[in-house]
N, C-alpha and C. Protein backbone atom coordinates (compact mmCIF):
# COMPACT_ATOMS: atom_id res chain seq x y z
N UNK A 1 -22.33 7.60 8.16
CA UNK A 1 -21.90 8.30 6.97
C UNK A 1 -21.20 9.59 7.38
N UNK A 2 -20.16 9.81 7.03
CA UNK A 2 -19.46 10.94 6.90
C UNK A 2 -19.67 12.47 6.59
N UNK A 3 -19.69 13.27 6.87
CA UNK A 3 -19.93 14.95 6.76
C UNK A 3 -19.76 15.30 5.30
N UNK A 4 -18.81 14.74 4.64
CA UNK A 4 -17.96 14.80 3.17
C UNK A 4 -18.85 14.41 2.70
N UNK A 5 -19.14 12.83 2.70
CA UNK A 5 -20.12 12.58 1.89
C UNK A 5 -21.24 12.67 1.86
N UNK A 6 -22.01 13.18 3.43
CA UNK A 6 -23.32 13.60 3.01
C UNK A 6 -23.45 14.95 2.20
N UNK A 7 -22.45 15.61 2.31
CA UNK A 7 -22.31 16.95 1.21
C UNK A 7 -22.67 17.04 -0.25
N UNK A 8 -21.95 16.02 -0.51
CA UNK A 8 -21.45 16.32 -1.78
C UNK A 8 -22.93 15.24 -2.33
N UNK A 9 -23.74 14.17 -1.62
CA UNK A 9 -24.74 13.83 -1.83
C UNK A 9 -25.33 14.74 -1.98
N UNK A 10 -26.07 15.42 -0.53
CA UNK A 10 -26.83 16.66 -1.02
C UNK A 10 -26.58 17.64 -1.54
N UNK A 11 -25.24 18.34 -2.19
CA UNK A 11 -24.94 18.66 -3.25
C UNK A 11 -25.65 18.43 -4.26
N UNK A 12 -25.15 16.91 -4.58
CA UNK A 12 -26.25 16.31 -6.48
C UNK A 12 -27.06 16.41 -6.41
N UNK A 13 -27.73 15.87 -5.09
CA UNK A 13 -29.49 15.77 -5.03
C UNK A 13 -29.89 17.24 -5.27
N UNK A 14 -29.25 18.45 -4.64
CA UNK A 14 -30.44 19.34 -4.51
C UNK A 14 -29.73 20.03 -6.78
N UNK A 15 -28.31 19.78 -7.15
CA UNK A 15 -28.67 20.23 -8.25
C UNK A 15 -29.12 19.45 -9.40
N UNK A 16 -29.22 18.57 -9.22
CA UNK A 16 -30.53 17.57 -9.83
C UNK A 16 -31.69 18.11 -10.03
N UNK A 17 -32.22 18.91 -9.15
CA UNK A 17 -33.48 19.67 -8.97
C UNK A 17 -33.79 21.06 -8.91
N UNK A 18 -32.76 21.65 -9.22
CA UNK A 18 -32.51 23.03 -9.10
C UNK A 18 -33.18 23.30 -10.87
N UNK A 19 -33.86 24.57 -11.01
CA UNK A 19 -34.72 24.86 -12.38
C UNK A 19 -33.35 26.25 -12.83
N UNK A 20 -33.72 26.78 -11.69
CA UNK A 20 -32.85 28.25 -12.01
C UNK A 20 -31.28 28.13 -12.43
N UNK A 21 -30.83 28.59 -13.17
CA UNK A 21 -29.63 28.31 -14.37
C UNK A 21 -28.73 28.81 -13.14
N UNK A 22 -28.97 30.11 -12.55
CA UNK A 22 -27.56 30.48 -12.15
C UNK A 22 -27.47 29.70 -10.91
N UNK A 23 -28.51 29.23 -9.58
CA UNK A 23 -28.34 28.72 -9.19
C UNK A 23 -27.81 27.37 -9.63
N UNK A 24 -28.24 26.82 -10.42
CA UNK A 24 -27.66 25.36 -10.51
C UNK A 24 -25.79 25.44 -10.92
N UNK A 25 -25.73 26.45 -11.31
CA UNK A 25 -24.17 26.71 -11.41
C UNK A 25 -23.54 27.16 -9.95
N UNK A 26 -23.65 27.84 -9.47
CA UNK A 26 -23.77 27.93 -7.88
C UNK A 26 -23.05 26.27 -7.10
N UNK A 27 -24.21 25.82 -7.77
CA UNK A 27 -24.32 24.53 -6.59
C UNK A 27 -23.55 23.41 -7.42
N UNK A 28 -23.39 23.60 -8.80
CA UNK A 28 -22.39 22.91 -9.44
C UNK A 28 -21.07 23.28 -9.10
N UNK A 29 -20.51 24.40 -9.27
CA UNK A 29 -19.32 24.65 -8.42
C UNK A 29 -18.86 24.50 -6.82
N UNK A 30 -19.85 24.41 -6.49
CA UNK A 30 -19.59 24.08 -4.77
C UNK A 30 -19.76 22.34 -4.93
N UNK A 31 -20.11 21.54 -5.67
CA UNK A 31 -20.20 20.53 -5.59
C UNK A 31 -18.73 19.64 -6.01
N UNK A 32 -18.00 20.26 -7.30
CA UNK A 32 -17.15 20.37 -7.49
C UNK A 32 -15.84 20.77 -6.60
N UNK A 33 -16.02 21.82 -5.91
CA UNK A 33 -14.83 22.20 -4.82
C UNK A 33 -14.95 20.61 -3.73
N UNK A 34 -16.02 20.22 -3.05
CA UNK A 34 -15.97 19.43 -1.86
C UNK A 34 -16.00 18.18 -2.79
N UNK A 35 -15.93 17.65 -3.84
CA UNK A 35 -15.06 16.32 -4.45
C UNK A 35 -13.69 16.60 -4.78
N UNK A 36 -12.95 17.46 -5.45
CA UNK A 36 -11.98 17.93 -5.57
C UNK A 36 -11.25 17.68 -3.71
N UNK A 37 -12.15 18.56 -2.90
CA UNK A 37 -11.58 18.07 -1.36
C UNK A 37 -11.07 17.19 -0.99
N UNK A 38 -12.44 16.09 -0.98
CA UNK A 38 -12.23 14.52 -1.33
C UNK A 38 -11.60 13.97 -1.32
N UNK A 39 -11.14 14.23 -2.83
CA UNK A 39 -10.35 13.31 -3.44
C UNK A 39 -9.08 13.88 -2.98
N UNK A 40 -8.55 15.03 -2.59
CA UNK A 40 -6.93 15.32 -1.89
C UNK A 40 -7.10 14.86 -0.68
N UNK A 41 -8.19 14.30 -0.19
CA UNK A 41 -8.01 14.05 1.08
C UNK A 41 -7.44 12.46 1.30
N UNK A 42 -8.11 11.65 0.39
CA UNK A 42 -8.26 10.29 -0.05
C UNK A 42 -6.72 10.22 -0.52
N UNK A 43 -6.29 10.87 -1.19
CA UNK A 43 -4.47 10.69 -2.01
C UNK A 43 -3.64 10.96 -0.95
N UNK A 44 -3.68 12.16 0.34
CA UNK A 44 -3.25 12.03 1.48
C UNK A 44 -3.11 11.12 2.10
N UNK A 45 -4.42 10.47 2.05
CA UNK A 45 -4.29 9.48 3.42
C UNK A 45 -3.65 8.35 2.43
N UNK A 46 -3.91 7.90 1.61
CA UNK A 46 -2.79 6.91 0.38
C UNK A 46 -1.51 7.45 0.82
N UNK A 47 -0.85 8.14 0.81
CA UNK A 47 0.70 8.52 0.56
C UNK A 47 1.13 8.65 2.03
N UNK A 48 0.14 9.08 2.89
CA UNK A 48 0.09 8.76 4.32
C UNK A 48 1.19 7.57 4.59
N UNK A 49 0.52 6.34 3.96
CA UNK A 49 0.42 5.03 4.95
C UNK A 49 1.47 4.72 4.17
């Protein structure tokens, strides 16, 4: 498994479980930036080939 996607896994997992409001926004926005990554990375390598 990949670095990317173990991220953005443990990303959900830990804000799945997060109680505290501002943290879970925290970790919602960082979860958000490294799919956003992702996915430009994924349309790269498409337009790549």
């Amino acid at each position: 498994m990949r670095a990317e996607t173990q991220d953005w896994r443990a990303l959900s997992e830990a804000a799945s479980r997060e109680q505290d409001p501002e943290k879970l926004i925290q970790l919602v926005e960082e979860l958000n930036r490294t799919l956003l990554r992702r996915e430009l990375e994924i349309k790269r390598r498409l337009f790549a080939n």
